[in-house]
PDB file of N, CA and C in Angstrom:
ATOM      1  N   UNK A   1       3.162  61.011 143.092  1.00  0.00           N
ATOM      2  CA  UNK A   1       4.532  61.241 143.458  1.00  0.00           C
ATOM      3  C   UNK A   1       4.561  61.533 144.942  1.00  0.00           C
ATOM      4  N   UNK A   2       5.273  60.439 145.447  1.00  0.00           N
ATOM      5  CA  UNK A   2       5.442  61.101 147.305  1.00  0.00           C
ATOM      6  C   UNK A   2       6.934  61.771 147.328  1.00  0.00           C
ATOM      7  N   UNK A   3       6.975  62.738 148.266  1.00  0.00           N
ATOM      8  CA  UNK A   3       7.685  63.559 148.857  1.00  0.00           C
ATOM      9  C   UNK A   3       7.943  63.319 150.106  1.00  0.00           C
ATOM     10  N   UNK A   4       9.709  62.883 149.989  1.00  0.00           N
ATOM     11  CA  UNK A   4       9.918  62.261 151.238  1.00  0.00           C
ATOM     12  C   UNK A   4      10.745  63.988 152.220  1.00  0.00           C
ATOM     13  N   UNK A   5      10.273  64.145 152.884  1.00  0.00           N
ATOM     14  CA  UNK A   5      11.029  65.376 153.376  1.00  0.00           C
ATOM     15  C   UNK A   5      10.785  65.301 155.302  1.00  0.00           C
ATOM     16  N   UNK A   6      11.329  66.021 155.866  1.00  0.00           N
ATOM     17  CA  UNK A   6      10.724  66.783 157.109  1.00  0.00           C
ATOM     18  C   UNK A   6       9.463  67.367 157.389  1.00  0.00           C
ATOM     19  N   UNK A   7       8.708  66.755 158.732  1.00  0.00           N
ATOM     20  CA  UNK A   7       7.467  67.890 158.560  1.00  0.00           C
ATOM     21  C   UNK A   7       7.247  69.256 159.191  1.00  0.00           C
ATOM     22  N   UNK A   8       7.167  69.870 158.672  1.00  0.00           N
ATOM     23  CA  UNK A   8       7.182  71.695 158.824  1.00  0.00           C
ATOM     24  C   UNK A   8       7.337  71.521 160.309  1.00  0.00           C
ATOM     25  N   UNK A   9       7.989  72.472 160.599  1.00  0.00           N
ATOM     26  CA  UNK A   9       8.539  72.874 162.714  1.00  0.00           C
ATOM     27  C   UNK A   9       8.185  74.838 162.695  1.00  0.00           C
ATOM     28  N   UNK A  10       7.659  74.409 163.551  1.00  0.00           N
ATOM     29  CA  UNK A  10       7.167  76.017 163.670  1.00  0.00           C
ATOM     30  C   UNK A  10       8.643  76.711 164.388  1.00  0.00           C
ATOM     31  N   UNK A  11       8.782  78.027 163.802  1.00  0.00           N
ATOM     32  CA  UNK A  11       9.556  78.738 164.494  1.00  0.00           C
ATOM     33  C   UNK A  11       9.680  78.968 165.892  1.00  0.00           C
ATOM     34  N   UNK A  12      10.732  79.004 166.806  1.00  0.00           N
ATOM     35  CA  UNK A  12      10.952  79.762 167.906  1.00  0.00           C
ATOM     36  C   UNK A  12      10.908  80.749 168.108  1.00  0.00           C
ATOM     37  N   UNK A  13       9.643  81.689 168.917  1.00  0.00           N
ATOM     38  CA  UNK A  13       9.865  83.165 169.322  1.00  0.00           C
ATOM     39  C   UNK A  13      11.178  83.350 169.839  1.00  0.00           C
ATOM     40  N   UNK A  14      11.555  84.724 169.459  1.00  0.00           N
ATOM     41  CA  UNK A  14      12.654  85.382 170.659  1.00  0.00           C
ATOM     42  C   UNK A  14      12.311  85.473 172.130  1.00  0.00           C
ATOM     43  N   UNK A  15      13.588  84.793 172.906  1.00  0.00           N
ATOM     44  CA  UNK A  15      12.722  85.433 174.347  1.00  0.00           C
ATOM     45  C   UNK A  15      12.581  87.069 174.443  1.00  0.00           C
ATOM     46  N   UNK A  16      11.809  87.015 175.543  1.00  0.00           N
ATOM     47  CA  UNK A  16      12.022  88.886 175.973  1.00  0.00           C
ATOM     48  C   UNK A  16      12.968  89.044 175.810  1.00  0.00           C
ATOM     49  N   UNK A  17      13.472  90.373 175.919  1.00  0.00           N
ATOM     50  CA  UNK A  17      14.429  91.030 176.567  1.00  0.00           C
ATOM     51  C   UNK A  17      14.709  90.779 178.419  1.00  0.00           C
ATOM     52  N   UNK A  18      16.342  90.796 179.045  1.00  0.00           N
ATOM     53  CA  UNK A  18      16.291  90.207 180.103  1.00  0.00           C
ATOM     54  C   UNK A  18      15.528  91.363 181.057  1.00  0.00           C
ATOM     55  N   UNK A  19      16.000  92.642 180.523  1.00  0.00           N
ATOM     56  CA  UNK A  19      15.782  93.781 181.507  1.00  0.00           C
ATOM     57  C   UNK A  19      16.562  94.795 180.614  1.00  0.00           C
ATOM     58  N   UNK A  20      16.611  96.093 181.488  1.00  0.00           N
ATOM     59  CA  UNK A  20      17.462  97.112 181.424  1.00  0.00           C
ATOM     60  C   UNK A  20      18.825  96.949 181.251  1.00  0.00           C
ATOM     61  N   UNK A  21      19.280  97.925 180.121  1.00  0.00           N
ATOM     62  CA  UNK A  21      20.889  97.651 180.006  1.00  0.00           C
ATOM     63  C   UNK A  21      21.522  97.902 181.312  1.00  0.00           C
ATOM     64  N   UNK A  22      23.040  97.316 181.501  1.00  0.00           N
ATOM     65  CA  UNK A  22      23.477  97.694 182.711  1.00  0.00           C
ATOM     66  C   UNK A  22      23.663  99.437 182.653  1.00  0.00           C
ATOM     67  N   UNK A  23      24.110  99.438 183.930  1.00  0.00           N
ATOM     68  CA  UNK A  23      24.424 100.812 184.111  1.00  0.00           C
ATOM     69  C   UNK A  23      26.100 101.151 184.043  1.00  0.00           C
ATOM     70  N   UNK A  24      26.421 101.924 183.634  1.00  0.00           N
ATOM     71  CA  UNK A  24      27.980 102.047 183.745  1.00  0.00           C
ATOM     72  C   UNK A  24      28.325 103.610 185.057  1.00  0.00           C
ATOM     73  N   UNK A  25      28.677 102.712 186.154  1.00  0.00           N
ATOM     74  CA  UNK A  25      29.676 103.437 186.811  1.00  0.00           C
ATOM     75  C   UNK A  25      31.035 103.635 187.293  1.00  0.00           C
ATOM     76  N   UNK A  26      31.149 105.293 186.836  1.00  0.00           N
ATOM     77  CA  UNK A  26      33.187 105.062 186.380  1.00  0.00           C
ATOM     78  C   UNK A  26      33.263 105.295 187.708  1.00  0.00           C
ATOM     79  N   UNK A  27      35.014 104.594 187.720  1.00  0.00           N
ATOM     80  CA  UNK A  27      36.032 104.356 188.945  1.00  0.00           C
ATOM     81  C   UNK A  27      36.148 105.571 189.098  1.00  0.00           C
ATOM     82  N   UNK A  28      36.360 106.029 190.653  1.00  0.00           N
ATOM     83  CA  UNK A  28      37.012 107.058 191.097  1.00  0.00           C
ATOM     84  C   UNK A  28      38.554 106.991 190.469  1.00  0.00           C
ATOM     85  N   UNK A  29      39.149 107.871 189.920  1.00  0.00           N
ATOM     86  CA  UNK A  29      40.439 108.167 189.516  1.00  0.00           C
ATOM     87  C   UNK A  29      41.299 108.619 190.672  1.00  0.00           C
ATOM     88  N   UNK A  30      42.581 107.655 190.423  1.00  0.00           N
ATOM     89  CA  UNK A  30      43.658 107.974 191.551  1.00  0.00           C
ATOM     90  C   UNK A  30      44.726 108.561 191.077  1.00  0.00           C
ATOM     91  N   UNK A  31      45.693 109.683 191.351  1.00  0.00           N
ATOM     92  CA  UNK A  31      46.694 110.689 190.964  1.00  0.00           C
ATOM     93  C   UNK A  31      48.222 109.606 191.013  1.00  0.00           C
ATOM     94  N   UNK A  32      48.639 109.361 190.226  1.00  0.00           N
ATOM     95  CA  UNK A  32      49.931 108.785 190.852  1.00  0.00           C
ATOM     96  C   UNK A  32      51.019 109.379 190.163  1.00  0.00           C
ATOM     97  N   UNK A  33      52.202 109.552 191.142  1.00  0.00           N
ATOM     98  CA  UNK A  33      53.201 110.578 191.173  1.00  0.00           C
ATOM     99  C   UNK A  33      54.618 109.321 190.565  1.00  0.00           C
ATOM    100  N   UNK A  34      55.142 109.596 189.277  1.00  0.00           N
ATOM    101  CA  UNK A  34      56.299 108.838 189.100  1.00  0.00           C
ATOM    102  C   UNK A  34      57.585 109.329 189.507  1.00  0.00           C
ATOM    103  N   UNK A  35      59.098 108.970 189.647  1.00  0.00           N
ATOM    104  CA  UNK A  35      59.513 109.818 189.605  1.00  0.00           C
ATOM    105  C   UNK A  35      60.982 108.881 189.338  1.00  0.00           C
ATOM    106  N   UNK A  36      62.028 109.414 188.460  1.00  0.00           N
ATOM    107  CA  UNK A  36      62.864 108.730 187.431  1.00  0.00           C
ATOM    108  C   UNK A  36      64.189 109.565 188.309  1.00  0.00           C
ATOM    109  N   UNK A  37      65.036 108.251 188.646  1.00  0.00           N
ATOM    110  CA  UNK A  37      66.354 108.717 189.233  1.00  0.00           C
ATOM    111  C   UNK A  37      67.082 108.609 187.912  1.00  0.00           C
ATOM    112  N   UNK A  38      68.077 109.199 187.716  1.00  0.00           N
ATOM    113  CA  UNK A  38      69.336 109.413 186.203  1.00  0.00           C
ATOM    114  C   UNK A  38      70.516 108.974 186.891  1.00  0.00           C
ATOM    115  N   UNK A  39      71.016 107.928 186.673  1.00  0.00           N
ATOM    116  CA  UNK A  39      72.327 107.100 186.814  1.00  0.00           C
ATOM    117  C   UNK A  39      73.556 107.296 185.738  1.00  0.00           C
ATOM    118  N   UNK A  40      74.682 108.029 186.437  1.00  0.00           N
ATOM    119  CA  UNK A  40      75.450 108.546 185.366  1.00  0.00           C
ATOM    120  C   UNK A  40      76.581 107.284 185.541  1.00  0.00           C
ATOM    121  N   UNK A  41      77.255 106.737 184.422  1.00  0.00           N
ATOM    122  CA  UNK A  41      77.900 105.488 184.658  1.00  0.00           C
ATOM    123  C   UNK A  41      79.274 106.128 183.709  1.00  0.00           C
ATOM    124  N   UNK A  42      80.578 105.771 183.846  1.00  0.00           N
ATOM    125  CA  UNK A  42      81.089 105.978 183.160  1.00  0.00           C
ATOM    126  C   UNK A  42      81.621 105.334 182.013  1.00  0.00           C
ATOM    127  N   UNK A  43      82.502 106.323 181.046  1.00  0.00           N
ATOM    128  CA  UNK A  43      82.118 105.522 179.611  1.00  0.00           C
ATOM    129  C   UNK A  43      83.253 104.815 179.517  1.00  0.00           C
ATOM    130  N   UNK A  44      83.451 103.498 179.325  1.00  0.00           N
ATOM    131  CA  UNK A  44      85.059 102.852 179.418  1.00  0.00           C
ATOM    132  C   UNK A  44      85.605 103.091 177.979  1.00  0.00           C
ATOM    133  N   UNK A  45      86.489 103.894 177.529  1.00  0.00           N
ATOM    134  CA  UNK A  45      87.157 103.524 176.073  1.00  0.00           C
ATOM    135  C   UNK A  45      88.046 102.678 175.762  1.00  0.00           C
ATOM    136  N   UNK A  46      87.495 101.689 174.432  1.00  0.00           N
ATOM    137  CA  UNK A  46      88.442 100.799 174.428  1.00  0.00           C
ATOM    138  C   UNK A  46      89.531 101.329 173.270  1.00  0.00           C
ATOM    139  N   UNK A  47      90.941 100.910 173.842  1.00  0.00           N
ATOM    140  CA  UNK A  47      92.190 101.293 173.460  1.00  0.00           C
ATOM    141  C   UNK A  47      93.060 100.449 172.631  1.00  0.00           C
ATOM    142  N   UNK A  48      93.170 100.518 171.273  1.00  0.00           N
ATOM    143  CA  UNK A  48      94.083 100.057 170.587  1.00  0.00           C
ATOM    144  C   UNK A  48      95.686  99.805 170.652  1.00  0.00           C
ATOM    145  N   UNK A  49      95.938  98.958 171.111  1.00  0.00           N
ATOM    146  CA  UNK A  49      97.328  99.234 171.439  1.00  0.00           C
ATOM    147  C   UNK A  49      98.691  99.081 170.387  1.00  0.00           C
ATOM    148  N   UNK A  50      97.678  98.155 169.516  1.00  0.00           N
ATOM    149  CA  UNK A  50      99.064  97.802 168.483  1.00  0.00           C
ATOM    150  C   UNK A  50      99.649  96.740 168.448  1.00  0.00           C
ATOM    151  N   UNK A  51     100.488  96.241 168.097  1.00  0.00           N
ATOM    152  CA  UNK A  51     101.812  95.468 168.022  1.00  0.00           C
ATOM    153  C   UNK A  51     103.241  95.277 169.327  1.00  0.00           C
ATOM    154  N   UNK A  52     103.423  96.613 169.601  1.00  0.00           N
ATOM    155  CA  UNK A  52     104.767  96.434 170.387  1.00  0.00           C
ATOM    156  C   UNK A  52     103.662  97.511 171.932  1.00  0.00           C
ATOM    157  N   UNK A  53     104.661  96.572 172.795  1.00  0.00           N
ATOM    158  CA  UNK A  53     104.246  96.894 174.046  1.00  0.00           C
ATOM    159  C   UNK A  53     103.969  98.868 174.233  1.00  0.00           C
ATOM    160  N   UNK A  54     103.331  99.132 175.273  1.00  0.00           N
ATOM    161  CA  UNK A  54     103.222 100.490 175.389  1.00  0.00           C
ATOM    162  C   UNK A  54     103.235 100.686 177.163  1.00  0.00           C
ATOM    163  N   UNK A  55     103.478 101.568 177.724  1.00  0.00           N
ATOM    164  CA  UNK A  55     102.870 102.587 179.192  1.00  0.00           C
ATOM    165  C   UNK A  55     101.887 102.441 179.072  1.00  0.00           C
ATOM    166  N   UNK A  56     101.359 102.256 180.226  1.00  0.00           N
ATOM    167  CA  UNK A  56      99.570 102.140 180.392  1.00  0.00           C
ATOM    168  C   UNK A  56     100.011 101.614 182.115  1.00  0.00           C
ATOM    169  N   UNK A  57      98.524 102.253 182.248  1.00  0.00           N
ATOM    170  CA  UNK A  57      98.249 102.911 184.167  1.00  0.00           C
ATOM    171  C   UNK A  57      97.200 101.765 183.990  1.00  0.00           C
ATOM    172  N   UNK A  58      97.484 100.780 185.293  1.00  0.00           N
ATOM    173  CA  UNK A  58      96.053 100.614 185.397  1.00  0.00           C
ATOM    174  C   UNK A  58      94.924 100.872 186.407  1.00  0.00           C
ATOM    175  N   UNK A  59      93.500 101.028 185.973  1.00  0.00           N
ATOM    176  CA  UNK A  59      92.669 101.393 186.670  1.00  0.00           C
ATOM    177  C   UNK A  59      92.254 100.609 187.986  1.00  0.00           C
ATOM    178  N   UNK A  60      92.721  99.681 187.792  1.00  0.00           N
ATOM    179  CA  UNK A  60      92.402  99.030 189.414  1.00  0.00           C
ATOM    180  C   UNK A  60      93.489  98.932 190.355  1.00  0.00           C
ATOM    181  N   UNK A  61      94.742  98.714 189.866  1.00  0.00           N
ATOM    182  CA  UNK A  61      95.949  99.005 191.629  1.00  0.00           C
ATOM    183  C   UNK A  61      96.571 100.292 190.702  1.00  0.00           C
ATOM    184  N   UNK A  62      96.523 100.950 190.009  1.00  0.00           N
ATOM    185  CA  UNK A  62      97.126 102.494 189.584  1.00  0.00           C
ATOM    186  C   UNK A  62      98.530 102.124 189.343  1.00  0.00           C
ATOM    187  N   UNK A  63      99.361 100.516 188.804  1.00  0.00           N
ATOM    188  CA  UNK A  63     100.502 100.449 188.394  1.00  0.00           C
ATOM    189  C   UNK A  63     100.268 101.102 187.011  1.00  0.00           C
ATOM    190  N   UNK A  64     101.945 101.250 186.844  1.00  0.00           N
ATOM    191  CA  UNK A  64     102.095 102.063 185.917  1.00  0.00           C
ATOM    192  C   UNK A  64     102.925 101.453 185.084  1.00  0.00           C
ATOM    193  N   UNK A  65     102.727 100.940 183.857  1.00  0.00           N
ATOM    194  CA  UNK A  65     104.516 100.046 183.244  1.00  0.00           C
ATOM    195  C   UNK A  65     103.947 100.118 182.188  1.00  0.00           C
ATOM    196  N   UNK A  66     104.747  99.044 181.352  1.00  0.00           N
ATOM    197  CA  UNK A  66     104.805  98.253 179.470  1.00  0.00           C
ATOM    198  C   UNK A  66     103.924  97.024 179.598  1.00  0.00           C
ATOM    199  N   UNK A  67     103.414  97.078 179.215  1.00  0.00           N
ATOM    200  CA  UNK A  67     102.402  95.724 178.469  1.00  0.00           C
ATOM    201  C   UNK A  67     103.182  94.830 178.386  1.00  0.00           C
ATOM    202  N   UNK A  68     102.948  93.772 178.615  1.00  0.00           N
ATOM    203  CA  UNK A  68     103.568  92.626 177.944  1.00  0.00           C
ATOM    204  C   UNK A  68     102.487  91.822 176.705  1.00  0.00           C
ATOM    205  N   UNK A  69     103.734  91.929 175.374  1.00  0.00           N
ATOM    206  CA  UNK A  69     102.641  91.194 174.336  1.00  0.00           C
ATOM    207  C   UNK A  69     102.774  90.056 174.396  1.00  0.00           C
ATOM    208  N   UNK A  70     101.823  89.287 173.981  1.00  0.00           N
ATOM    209  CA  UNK A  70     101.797  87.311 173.618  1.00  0.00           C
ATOM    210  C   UNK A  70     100.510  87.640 172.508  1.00  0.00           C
ATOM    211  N   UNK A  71     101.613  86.834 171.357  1.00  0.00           N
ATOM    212  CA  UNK A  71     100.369  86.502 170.286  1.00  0.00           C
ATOM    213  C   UNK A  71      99.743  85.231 170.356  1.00  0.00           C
ATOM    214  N   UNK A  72      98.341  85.093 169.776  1.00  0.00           N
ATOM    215  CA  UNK A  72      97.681  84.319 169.700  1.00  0.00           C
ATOM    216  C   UNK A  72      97.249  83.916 168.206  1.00  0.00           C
ATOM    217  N   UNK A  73      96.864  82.553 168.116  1.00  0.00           N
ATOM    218  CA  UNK A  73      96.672  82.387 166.501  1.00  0.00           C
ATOM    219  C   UNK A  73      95.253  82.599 166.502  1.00  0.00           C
ATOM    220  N   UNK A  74      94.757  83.206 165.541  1.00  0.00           N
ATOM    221  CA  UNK A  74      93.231  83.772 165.463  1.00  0.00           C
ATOM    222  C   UNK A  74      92.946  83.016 164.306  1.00  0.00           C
ATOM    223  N   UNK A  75      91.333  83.159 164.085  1.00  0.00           N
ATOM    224  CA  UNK A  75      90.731  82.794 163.428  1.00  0.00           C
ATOM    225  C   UNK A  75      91.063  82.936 161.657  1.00  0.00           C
ATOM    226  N   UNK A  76      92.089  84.282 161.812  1.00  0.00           N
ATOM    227  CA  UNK A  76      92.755  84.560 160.371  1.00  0.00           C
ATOM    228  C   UNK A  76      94.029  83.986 160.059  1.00  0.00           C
ATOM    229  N   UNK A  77      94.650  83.299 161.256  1.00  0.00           N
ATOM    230  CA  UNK A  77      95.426  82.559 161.223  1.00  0.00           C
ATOM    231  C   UNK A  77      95.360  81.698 160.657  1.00  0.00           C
ATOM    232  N   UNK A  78      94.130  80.659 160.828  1.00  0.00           N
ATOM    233  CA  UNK A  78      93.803  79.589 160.521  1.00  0.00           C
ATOM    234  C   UNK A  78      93.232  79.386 159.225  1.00  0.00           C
ATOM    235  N   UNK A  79      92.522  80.585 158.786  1.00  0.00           N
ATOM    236  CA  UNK A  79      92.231  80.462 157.489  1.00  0.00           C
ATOM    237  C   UNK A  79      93.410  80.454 156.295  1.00  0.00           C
ATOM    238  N   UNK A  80      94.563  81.520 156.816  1.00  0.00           N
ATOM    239  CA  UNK A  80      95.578  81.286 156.000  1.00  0.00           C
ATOM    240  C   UNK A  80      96.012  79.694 156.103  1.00  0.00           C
ATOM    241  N   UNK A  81      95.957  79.233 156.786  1.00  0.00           N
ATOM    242  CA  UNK A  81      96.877  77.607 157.142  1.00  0.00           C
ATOM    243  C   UNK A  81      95.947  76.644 156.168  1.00  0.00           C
ATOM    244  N   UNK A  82      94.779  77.025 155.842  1.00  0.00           N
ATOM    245  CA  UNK A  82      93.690  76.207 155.201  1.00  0.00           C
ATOM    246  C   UNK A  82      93.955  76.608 154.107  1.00  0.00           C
ATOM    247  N   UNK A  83      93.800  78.195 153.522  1.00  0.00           N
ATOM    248  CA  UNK A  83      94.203  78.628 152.148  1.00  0.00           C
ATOM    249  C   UNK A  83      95.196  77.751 151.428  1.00  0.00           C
ATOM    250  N   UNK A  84      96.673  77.766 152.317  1.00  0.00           N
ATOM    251  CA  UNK A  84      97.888  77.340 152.127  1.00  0.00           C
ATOM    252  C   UNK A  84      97.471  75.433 151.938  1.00  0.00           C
ATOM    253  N   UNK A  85      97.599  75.147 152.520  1.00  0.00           N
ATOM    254  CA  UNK A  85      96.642  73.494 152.342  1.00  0.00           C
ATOM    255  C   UNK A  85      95.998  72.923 150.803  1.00  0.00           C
ATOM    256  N   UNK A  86      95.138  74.142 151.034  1.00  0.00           N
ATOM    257  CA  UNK A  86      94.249  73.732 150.096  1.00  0.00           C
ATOM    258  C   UNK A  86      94.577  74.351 148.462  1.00  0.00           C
ATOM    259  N   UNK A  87      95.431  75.327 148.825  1.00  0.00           N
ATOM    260  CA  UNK A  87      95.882  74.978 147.289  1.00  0.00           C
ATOM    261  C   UNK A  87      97.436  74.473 146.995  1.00  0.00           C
ATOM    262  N   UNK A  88      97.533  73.151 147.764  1.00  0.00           N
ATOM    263  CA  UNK A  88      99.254  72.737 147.417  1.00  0.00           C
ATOM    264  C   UNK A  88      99.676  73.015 148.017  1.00  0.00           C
ATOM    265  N   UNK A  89      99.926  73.514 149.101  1.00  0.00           N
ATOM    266  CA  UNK A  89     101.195  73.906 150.012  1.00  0.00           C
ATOM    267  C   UNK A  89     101.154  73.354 151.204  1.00  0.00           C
ATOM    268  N   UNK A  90     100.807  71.902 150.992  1.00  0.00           N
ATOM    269  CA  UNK A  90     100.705  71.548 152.124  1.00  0.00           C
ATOM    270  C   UNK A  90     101.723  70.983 153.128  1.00  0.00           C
ATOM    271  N   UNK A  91     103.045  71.245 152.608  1.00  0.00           N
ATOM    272  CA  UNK A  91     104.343  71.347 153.268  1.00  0.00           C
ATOM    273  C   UNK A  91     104.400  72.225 154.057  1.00  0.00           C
ATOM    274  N   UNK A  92     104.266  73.592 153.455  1.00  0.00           N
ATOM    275  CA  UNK A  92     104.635  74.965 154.210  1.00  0.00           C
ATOM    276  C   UNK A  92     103.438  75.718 155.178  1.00  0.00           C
ATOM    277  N   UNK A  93     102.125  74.935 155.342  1.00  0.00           N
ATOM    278  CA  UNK A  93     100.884  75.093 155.089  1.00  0.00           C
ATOM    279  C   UNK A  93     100.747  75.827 156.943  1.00  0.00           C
ATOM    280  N   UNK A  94     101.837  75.162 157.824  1.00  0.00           N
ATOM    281  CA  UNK A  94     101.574  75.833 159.364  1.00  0.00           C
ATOM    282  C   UNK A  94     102.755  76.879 159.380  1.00  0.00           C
ATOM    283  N   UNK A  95     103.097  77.476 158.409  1.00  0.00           N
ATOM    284  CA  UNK A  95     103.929  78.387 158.486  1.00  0.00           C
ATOM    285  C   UNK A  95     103.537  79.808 159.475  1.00  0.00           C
ATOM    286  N   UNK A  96     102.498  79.585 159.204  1.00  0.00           N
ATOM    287  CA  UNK A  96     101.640  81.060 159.907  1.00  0.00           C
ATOM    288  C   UNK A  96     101.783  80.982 161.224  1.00  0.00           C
ATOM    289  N   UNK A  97     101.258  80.008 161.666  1.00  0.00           N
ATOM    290  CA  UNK A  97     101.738  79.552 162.981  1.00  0.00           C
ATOM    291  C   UNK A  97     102.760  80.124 163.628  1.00  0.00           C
ATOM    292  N   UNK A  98     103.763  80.051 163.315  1.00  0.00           N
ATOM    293  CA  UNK A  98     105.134  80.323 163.171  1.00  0.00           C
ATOM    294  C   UNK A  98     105.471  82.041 163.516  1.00  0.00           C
ATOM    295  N   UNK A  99     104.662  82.780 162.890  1.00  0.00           N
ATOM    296  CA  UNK A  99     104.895  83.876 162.217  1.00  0.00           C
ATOM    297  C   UNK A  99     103.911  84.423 163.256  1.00  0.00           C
ATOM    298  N   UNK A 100     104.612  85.760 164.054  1.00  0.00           N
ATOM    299  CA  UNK A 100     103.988  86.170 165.204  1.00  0.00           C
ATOM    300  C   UNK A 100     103.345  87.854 164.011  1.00  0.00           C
ATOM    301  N   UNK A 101     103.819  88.319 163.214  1.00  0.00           N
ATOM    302  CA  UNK A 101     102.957  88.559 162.182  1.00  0.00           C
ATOM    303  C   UNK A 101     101.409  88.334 161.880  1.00  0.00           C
ATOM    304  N   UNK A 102     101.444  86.721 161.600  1.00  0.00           N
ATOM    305  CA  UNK A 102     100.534  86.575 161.336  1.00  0.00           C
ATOM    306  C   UNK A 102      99.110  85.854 162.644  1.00  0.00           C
ATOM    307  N   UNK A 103      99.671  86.375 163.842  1.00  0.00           N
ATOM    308  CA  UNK A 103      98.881  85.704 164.738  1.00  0.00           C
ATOM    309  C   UNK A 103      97.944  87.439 165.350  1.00  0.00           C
ATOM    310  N   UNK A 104      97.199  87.287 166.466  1.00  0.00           N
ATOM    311  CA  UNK A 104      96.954  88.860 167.221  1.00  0.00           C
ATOM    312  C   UNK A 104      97.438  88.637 168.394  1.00  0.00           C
ATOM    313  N   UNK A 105      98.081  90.269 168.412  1.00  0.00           N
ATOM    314  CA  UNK A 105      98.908  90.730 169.570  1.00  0.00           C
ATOM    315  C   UNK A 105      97.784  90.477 171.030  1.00  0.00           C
ATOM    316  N   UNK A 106      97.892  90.308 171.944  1.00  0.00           N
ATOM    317  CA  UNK A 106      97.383  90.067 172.853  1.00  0.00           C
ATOM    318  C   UNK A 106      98.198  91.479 174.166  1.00  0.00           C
ATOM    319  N   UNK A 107      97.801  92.171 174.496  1.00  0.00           N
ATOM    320  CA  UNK A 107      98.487  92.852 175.715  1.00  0.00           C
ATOM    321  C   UNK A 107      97.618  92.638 176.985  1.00  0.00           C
ATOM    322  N   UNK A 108      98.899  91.964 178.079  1.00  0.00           N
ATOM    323  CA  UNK A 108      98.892  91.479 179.380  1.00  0.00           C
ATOM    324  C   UNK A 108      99.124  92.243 180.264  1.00  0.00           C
TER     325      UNK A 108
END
């Protein structure tokens, strides 16, 4: 019976060692000084105004009067106009539109 295989390879020694481990020398340490300025900003509140005009100052020329309202059709506007549409009413369906009710007050 022959035995077809590889013929035996002698192992590789380890090399030496290269030398001595390195040496570890620590950094001189440097002190550093932070220092945090506090910025006070003021807080703007936002103001609900409502429906019908109001008095109000304003902060940049210091007039003083009534709002003027203008509604706008919003996004809930439109869903009613789709509601209305979509189940049959598609006669009466931009009524909302219409209807300063159903739009948001805007103050100018």
């Amino acid at each position: 019976v022959w035995v077809v295989g590889y013929p035996p390879q002698q192992q590789q020694p380890y090399p030496p060692p290269a030398g001595p481990p390195p040496q570890y020398h620590p950094q001189p340490t440097t002190q550093t000084t932070t220092t945090y300025t506090t910025v006070v900003q003021p807080v703007m509140q936002s103001v609900r105004f409502g429906r019908d005009p109001v008095m109000n100052t304003c902060r940049f020329c210091q007039f003083s009067g009534p709002t003027v309202v203008e509604y706008e059709a919003s996004t809930g506007t439109w869903i009613m106009v789709g509601g209305l549409f979509f189940f049959g009413f598609w006669i009466c369906c931009f009524v909302p539109l219409c209807i300063d009710g159903c739009k948001d007050a805007v103050h100018v």
